[in-house]
Protein backbone atom coordinates (compact mmCIF):
# COMPACT_ATOMS: atom_id res chain seq x y z
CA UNK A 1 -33.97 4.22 24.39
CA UNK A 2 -32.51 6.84 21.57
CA UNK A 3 -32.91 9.09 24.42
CA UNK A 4 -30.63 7.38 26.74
CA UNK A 5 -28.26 6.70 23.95
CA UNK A 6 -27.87 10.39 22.90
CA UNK A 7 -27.59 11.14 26.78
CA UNK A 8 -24.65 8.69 27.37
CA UNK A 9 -22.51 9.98 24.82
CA UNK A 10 -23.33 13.47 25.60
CA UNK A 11 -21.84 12.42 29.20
CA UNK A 12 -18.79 10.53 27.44
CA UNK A 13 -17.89 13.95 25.34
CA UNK A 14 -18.80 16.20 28.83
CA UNK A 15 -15.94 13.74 30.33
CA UNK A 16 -13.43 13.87 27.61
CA UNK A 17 -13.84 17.64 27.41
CA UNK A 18 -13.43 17.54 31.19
CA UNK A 19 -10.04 15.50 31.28
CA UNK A 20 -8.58 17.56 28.30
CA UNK A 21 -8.59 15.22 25.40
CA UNK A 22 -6.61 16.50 22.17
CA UNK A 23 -8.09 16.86 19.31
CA UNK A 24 -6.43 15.00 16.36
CA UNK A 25 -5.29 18.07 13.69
CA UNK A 26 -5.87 16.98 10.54
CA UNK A 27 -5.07 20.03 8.66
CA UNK A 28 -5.92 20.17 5.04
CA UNK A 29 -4.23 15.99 4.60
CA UNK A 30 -6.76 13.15 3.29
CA UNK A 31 -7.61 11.04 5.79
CA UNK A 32 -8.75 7.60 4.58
CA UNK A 33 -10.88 4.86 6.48
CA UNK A 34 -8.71 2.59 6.61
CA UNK A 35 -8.73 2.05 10.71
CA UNK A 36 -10.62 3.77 13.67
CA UNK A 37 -8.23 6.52 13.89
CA UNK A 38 -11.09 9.14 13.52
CA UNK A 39 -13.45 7.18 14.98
CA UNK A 40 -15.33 8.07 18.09
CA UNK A 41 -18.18 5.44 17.87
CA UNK A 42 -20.38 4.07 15.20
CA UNK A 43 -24.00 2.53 15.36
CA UNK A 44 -24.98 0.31 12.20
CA UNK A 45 -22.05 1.25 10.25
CA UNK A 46 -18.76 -1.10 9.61
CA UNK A 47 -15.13 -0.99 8.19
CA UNK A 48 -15.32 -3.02 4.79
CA UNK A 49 -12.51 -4.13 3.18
CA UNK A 50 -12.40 -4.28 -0.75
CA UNK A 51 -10.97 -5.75 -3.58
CA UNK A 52 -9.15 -4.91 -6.74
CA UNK A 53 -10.86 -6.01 -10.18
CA UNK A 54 -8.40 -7.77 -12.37
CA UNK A 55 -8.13 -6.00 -15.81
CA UNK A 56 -5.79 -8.71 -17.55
CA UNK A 57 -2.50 -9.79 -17.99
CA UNK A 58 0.61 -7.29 -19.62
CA UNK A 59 3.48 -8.99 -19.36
CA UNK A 60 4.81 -12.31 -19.69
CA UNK A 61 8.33 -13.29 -18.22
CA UNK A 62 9.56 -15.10 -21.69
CA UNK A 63 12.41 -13.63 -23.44
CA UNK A 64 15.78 -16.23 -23.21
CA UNK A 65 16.96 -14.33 -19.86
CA UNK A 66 13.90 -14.92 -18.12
CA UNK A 67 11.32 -17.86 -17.82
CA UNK A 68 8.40 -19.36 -15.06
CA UNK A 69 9.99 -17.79 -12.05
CA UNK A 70 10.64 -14.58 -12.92
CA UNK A 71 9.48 -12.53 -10.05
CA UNK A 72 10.05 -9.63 -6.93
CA UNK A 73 8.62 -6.93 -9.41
CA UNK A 74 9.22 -2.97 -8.47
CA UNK A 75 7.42 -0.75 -10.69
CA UNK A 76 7.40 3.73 -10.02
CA UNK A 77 6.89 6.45 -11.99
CA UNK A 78 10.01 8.39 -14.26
CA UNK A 79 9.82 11.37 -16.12
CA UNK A 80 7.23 11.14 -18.69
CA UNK A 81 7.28 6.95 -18.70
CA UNK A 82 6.91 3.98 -16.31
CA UNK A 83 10.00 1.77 -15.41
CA UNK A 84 9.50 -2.17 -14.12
CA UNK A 85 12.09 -4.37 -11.96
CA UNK A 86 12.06 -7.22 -12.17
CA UNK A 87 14.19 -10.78 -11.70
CA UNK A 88 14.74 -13.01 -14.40
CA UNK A 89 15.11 -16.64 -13.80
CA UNK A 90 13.48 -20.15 -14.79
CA UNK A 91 13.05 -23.02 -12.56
CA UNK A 92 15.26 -25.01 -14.06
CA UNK A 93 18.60 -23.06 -13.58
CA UNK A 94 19.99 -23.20 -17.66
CA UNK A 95 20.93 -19.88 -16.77
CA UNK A 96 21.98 -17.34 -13.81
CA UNK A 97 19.89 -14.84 -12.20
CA UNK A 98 19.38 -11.69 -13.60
CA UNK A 99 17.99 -8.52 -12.62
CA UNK A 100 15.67 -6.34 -15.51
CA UNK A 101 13.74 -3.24 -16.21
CA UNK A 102 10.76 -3.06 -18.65
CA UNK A 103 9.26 0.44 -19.73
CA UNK A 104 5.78 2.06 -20.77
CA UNK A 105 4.18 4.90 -21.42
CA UNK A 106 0.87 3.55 -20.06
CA UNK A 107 1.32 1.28 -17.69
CA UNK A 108 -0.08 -0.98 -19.89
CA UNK A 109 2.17 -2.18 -22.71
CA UNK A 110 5.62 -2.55 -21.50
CA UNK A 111 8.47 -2.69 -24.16
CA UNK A 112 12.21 -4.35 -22.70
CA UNK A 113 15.07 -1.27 -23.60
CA UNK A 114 17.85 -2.88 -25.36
CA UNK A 115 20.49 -1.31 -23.05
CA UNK A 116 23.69 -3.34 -24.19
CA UNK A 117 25.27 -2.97 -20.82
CA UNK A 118 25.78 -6.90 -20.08
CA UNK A 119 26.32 -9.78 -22.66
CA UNK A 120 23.96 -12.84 -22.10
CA UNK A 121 24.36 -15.77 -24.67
CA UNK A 122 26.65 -13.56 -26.69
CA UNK A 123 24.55 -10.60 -27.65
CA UNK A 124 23.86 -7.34 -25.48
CA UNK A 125 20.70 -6.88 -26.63
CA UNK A 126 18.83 -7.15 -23.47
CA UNK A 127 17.34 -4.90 -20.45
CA UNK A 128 19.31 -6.99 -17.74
CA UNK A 129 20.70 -4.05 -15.61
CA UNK A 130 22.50 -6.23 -12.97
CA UNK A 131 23.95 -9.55 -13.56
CA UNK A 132 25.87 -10.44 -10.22
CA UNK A 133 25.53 -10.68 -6.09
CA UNK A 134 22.56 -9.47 -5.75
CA UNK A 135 20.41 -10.43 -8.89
CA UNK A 136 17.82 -13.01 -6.59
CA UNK A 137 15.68 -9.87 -5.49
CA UNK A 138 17.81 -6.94 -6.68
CA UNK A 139 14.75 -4.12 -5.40
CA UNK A 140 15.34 0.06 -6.76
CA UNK A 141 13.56 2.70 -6.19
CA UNK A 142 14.02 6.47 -7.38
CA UNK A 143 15.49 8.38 -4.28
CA UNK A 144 13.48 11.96 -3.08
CA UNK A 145 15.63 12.46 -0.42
CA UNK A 146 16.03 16.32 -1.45
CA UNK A 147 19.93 15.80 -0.68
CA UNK A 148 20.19 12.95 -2.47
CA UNK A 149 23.23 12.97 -4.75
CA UNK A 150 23.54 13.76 -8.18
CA UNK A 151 24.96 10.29 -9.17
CA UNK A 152 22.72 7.88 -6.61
CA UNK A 153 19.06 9.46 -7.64
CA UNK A 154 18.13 5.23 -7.87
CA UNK A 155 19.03 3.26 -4.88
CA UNK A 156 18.50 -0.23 -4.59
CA UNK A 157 18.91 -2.99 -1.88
CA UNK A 158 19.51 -7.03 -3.00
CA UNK A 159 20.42 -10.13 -0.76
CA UNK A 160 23.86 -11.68 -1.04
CA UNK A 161 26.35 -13.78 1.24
CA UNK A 162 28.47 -13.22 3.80
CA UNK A 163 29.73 -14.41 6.39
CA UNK A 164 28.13 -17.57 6.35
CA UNK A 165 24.55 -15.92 6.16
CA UNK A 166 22.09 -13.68 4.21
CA UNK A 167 22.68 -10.23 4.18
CA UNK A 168 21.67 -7.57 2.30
CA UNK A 169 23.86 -5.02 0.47
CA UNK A 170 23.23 -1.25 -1.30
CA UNK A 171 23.46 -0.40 -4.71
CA UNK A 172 23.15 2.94 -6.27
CA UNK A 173 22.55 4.42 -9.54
CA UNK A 174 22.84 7.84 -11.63
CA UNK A 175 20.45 6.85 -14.62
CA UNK A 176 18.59 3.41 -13.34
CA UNK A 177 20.31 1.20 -15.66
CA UNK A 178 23.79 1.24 -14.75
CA UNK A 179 24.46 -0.01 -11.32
CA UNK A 180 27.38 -0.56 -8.61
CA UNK A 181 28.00 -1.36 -5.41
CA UNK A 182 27.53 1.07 -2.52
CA UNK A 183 29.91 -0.24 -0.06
CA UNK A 184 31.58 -3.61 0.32
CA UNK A 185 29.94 -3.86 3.44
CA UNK A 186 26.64 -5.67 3.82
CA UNK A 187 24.07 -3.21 5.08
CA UNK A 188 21.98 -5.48 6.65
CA UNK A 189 22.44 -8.86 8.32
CA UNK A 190 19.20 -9.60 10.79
CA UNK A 191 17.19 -11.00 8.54
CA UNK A 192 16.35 -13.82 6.07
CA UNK A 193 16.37 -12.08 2.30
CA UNK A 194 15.64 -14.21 0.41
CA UNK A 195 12.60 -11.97 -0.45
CA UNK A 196 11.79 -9.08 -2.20
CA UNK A 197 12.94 -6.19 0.22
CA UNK A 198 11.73 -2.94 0.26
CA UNK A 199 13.57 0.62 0.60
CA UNK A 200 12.58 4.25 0.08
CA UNK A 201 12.89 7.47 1.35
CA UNK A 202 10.57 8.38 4.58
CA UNK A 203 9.78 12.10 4.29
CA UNK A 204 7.67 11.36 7.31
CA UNK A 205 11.16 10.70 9.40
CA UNK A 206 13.77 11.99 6.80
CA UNK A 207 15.14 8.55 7.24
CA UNK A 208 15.68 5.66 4.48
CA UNK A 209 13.41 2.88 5.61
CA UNK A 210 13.47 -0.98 4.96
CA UNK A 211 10.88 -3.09 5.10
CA UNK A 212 12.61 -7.01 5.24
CA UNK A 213 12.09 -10.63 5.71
CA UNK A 214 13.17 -12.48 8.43
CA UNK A 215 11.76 -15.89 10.66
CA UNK A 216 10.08 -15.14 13.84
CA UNK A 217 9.30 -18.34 15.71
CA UNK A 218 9.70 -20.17 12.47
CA UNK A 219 6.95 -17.87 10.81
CA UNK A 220 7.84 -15.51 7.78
CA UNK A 221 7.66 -11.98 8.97
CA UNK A 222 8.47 -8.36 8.69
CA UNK A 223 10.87 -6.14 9.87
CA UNK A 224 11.89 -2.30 9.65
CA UNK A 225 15.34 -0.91 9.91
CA UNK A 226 16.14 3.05 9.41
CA UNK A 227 18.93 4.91 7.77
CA UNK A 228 20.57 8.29 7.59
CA UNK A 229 22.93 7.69 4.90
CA UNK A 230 21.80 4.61 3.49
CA UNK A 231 25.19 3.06 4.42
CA UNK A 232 24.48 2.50 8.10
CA UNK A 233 21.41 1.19 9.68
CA UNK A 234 19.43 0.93 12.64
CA UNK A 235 18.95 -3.11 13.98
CA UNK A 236 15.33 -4.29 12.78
CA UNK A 237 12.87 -3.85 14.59
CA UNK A 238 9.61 -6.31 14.27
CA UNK A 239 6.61 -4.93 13.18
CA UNK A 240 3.48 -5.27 15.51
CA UNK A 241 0.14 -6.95 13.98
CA UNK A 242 -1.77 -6.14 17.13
CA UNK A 243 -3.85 -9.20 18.04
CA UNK A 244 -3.90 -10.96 14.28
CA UNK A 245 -2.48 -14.31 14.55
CA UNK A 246 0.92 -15.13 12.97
CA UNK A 247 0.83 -15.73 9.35
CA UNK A 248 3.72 -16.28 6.20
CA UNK A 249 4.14 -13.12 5.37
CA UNK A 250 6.44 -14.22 1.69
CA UNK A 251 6.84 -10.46 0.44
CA UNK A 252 5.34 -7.17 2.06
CA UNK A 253 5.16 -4.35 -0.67
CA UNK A 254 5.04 -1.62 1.89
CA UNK A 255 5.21 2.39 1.13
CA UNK A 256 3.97 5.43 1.59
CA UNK A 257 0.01 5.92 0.40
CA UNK A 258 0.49 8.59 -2.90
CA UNK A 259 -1.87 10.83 -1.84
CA UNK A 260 -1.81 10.37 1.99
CA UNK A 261 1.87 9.73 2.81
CA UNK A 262 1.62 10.00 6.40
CA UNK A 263 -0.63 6.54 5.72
CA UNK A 264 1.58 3.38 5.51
CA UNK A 265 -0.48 1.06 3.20
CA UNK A 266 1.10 -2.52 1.99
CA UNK A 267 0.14 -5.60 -0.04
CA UNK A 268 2.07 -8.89 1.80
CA UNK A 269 1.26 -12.21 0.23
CA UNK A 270 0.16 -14.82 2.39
CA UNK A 271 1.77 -17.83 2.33
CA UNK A 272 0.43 -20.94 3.15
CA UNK A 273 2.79 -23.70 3.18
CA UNK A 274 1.02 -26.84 4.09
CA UNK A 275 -1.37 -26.80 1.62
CA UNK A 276 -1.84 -28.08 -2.23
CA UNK A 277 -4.48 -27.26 -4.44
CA UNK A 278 -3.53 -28.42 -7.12
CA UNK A 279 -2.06 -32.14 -6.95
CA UNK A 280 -0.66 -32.66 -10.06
CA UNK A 281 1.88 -29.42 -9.23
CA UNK A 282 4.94 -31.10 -7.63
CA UNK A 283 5.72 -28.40 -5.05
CA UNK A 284 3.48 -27.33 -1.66
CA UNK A 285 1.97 -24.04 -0.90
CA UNK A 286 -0.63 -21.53 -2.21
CA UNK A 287 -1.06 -18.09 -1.23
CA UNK A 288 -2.85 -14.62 -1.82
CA UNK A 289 -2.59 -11.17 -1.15
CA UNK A 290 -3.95 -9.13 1.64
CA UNK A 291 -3.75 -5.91 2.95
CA UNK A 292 -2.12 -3.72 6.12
CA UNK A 293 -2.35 -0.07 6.84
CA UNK A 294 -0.52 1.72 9.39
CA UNK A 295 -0.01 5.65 10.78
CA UNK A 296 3.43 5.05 12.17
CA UNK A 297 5.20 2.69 9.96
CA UNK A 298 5.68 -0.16 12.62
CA UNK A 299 2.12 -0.91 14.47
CA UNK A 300 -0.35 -2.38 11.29
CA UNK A 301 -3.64 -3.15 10.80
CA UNK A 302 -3.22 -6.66 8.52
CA UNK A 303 -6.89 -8.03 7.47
CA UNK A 304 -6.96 -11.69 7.80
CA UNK A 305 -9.67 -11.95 4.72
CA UNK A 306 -8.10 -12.16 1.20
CA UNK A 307 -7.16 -8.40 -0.75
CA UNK A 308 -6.75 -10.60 -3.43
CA UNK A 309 -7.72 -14.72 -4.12
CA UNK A 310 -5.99 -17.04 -6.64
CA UNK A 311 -9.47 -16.75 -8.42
CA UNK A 312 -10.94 -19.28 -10.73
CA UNK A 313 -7.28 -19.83 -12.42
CA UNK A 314 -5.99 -23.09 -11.59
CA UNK A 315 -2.43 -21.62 -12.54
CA UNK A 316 -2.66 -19.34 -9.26
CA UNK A 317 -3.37 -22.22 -7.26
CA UNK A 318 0.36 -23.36 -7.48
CA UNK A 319 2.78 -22.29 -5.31
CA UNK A 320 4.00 -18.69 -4.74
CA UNK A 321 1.38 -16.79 -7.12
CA UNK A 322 -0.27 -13.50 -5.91
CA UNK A 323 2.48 -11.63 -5.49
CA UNK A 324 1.68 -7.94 -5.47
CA UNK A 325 4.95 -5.45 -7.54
CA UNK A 326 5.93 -3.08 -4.65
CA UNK A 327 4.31 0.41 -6.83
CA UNK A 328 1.12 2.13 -7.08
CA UNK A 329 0.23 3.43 -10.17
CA UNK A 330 -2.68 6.15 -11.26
CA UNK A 331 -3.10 5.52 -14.87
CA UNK A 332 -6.68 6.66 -15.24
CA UNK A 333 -7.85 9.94 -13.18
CA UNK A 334 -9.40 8.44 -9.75
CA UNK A 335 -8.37 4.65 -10.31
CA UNK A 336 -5.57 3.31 -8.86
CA UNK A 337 -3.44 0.03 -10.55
CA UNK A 338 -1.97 -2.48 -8.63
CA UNK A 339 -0.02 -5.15 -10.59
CA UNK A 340 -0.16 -9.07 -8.88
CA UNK A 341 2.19 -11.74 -10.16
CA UNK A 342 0.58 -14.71 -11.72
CA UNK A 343 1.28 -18.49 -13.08
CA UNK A 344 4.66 -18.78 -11.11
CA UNK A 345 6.30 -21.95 -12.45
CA UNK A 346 4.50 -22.16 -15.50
CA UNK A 347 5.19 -20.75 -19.18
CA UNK A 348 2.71 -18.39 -19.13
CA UNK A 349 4.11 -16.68 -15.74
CA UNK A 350 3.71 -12.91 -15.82
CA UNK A 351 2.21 -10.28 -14.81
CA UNK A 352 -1.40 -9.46 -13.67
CA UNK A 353 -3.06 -5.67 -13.65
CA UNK A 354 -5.52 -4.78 -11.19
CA UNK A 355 -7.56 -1.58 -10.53
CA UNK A 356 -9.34 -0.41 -7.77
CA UNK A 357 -10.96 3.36 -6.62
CA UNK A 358 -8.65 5.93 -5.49
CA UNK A 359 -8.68 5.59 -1.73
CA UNK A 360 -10.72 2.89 -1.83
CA UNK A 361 -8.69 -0.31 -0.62
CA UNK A 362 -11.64 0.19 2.66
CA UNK A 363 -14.69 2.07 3.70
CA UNK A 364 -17.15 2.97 6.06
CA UNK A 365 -19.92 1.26 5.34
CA UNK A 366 -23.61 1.34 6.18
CA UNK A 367 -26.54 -0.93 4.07
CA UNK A 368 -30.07 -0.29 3.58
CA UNK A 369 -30.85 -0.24 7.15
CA UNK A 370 -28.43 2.96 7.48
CA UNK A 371 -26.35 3.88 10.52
CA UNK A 372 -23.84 6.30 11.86
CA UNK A 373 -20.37 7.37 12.62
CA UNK A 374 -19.09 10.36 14.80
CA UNK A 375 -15.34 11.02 14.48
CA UNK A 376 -13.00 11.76 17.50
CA UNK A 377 -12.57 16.09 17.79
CA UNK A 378 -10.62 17.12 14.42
CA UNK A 379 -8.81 20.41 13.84
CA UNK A 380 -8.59 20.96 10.40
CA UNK A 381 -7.58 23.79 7.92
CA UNK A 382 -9.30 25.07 5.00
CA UNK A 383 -12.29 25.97 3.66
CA UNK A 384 -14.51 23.04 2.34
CA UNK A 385 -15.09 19.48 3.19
CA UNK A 386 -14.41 17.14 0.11
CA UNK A 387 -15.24 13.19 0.64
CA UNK A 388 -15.09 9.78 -1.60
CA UNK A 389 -18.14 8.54 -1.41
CA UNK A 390 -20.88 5.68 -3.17
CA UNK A 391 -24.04 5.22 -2.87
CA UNK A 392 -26.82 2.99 -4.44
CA UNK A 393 -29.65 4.30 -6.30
CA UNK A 394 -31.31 4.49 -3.08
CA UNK A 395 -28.30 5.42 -0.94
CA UNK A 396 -27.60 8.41 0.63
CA UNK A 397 -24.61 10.37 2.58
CA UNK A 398 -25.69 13.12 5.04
CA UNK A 399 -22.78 15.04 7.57
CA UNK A 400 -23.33 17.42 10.80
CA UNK A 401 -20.82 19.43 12.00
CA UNK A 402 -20.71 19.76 15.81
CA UNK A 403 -18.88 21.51 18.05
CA UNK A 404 -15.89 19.59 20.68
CA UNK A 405 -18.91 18.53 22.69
CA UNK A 406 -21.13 17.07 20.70
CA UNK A 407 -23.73 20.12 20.16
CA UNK A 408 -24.78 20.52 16.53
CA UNK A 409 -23.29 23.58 15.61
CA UNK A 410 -25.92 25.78 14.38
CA UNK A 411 -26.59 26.16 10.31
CA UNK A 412 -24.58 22.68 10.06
CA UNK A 413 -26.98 20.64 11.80
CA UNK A 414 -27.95 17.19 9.85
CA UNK A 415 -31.00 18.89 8.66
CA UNK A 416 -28.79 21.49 7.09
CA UNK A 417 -27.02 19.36 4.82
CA UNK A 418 -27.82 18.37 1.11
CA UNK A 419 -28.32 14.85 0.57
CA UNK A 420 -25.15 13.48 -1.00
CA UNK A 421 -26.10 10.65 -3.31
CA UNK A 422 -24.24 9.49 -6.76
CA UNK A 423 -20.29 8.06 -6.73
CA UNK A 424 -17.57 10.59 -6.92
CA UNK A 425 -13.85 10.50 -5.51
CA UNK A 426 -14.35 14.46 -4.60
CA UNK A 427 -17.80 16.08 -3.50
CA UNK A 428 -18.04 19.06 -1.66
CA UNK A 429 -20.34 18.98 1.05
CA UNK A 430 -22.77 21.84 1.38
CA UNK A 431 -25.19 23.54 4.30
CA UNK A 432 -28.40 25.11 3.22
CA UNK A 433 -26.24 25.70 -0.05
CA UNK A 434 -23.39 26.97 1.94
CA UNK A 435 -19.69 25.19 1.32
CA UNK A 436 -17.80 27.62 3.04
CA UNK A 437 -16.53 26.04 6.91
CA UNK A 438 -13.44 28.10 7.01
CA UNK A 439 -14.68 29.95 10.17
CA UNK A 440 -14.42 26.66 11.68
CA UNK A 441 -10.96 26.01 11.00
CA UNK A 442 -8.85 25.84 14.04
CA UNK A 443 -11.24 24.83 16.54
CA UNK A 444 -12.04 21.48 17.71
CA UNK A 445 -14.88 20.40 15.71
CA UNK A 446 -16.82 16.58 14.82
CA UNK A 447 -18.34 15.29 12.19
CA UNK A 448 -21.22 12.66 12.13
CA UNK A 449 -21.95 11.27 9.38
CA UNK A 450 -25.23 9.49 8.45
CA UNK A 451 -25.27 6.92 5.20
CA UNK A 452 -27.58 4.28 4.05
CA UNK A 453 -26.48 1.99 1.66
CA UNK A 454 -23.02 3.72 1.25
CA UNK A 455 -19.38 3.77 1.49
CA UNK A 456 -17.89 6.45 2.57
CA UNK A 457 -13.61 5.77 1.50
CA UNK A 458 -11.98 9.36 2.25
CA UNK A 459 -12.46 12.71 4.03
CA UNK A 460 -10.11 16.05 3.58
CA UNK A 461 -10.74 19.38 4.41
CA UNK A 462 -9.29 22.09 1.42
């Protein structure tokens, strides 16, 4: 039977060959396994989805200007420190909107600035940064655009009214803290905004980007408009889900992976509106946070099971909770931060820090039985292959390196390689003690790899 196997995908690759099938060029970028883009077929071996580990609360939403629904947090890297964004608000509307910033040095401990640019209950000493149209979900982010102007290096985009309707309008900014208006003119009016929307610069396109709310049969979804100029944009265009069923999708939290930018990662939360957990709470609808991935920015992969659950807190069980800040942080050397929103409408409501493994939001995955995965044909650059791997005690990792057609190419045969066993985010993999692939490099090559009881989360060539 292995036989037969082995010979019908030696007659699949013969075929391929024989039509002319590209090979995907990978270069020297990390490719994560976050989809089947590399995959050509696997035997015993899954995608798995993981989960962040919550590490505690650092924040809480209670000076005067804020209160229990305090929410649509942005949080990037400046300088030598970490700014937040945040709104301020309470649920019971003693005072306006108002739109914040928070900074560390950690990520950790966050201290409010006291900027003494806008007066709230007679005294300026605050970190409100906007106070006006806008304030509901007013969303920065620090520009690389490389021609980005001296005096806009922060952008942001926040809902308003006009015309009868939600639209949503630019802001700009030469420091972060001091704000105005881009343009009298709404930017964007397709969509519902009511939301925290999402802008940044798209060095894939060398376009601005938005990721936005808006109802598609009735159903909270996302769309993406473009910009040159961040003044005029493109119409929105939906974003596919492929065959997932329609779900609330409240915020989305979309950008660029850090270390992969050509990878779209995001963290919606998942609104469910018909349901009450907790029946004492006087308002309907839970939610959590899952995860989508794309390579293009507009067709996703969205996992229906959970990123994230309410957990064992009873506070996260009421409505709106889970709501991931739109920002990845790496605070420790191969650990990742992710920050969730929790106890929405109660006193406590703040701010939740989660970790997970760099690259490791989903892996290839084999258990004790073992099992394999062949990629598509790669061209890559470079000299070594690196990979982010786990195994248990008993695990293993083992890779063969074979030419377009599916030969084992000879010295990098699976009997060649060192057994890879351990947990590191980078491992070089070696031959008979050789690391050194680089006459390789620029010819169509594919990798099978063989685990038991392992995850296999990243692969680059360098």
């Amino acid at each position: 039977m292995r036989i037969l196997v082995c010979i019908g995908m030696m007659l699949v690759f013969m075929l391929k060959a024989a039509l002319g099938e590209e090979a995907l060029n990978i270069g020297t970028r990390l490719e994560l396994f976050i989809d089947d883009y590399l995959i050509e077929h696997m035997k015993g071996v899954s995608l798995e989805l993981h989960h962040p580990i919550p590490q505690g609360a650092v924040f809480t939403f209670d000076a005067p200007w804020e209160g229990d629904t305090s929410a649509y947090v942005t949080i990037f890297r400046d300088g030598d420190k970490y700014k937040m964004y945040y709104r301020g608000s309470n649920g019971e509307n003693s005072h306006p909107e108002v739109a914040c910033v928070a900074e560390s040095t950690d990520g950790i401990h966050w201290e409010r600035p006291k900027l003494g640019i806008y007066e709230f209950n007679g005294s300026k000493d605050n970190n409100i940064v906007w106070f006006s149209k806008g304030s509901h979900a007013f969303v920065p982010f620090k520009d690389t655009n490389p021609t980005a102007k001296s005096d806009q290096l922060y952008k942001a985009v926040a809902p308003g009214s006009g015309d009868g309707r939600s639209v949503l309008y630019a802001f700009v900014s030469q420091d972060g803290y001091r704000w105005k208006q881009l343009s009298d003119n709404a930017i964007i009016t397709d969509g519902a905004f009511d939301s925290q929307n999402v802008a940044f610069w798209d060095a894939n396109l060398k376009k601005y980007v938005c990721y936005y709310r808006d109802f598609r049969n009735q159903v909270r979804d996302v769309k993406r408009a473009t910009s040159d100029d961040f003044i005029h944009w493109t119409a929105g265009e939906w974003l596919d889900w492929g065959e997932t069923p329609a779900e609330h999708l409240y915020t989305n939290a979309i950008m660029p992976y850090p270390y992969a930018p050509h990878i779209y990662v995001g963290f919606p939360k998942r609104f469910v509106p018909n349901r009450k957990a907790v029946e004492s709470h006087p308002i309907m609808g839970i939610s959590d946070g899952v995860f989508i991935s794309s390579r293009d920015g507009l067709k996703f992969k969205r996992w229906r099971e959970a990123f994230v659950r309410p957990g064992l807190d009873q506070e996260n069980w009421t409505d709106r909770n889970v709501m991931a800040a739109w920002g990845i942080l790496e605070l420790k050397s191969g650990e990742l931060t992710i920050y969730y929103s929790q106890h929405y409408r109660h006193a406590t409501n703040g701010l939740m820090r989660t970790t997970i493994r760099k690259d490791g939001f989903v892996s290839l995955h084999a258990d004790a039985n073992g099992g394999e995965m062949l990629t598509k044909a790669l061209i890559f650059s470079g000299k070594e292959l690196v990979i982010n791997y786990s195994t248990s005690a008993i695990g293993e990792v083992k890779v063969e390196i074979q030419d377009k057609d599916g030969k084992p190419i000879p010295g990098f045969a699976m009997e060649d390689c060192q057994t890879i066993y351990g947990d590191e985010i980078m491992r070089v993999v070696s031959w008979n003690g050789k690391k050194d692939v680089s006459h390789l490099a620029g010819k169509p090559v594919r990798l099978r790899f063989k685990l038991m009881d392992a995850d296999l989360y990243s692969i680059c060539f360098r």
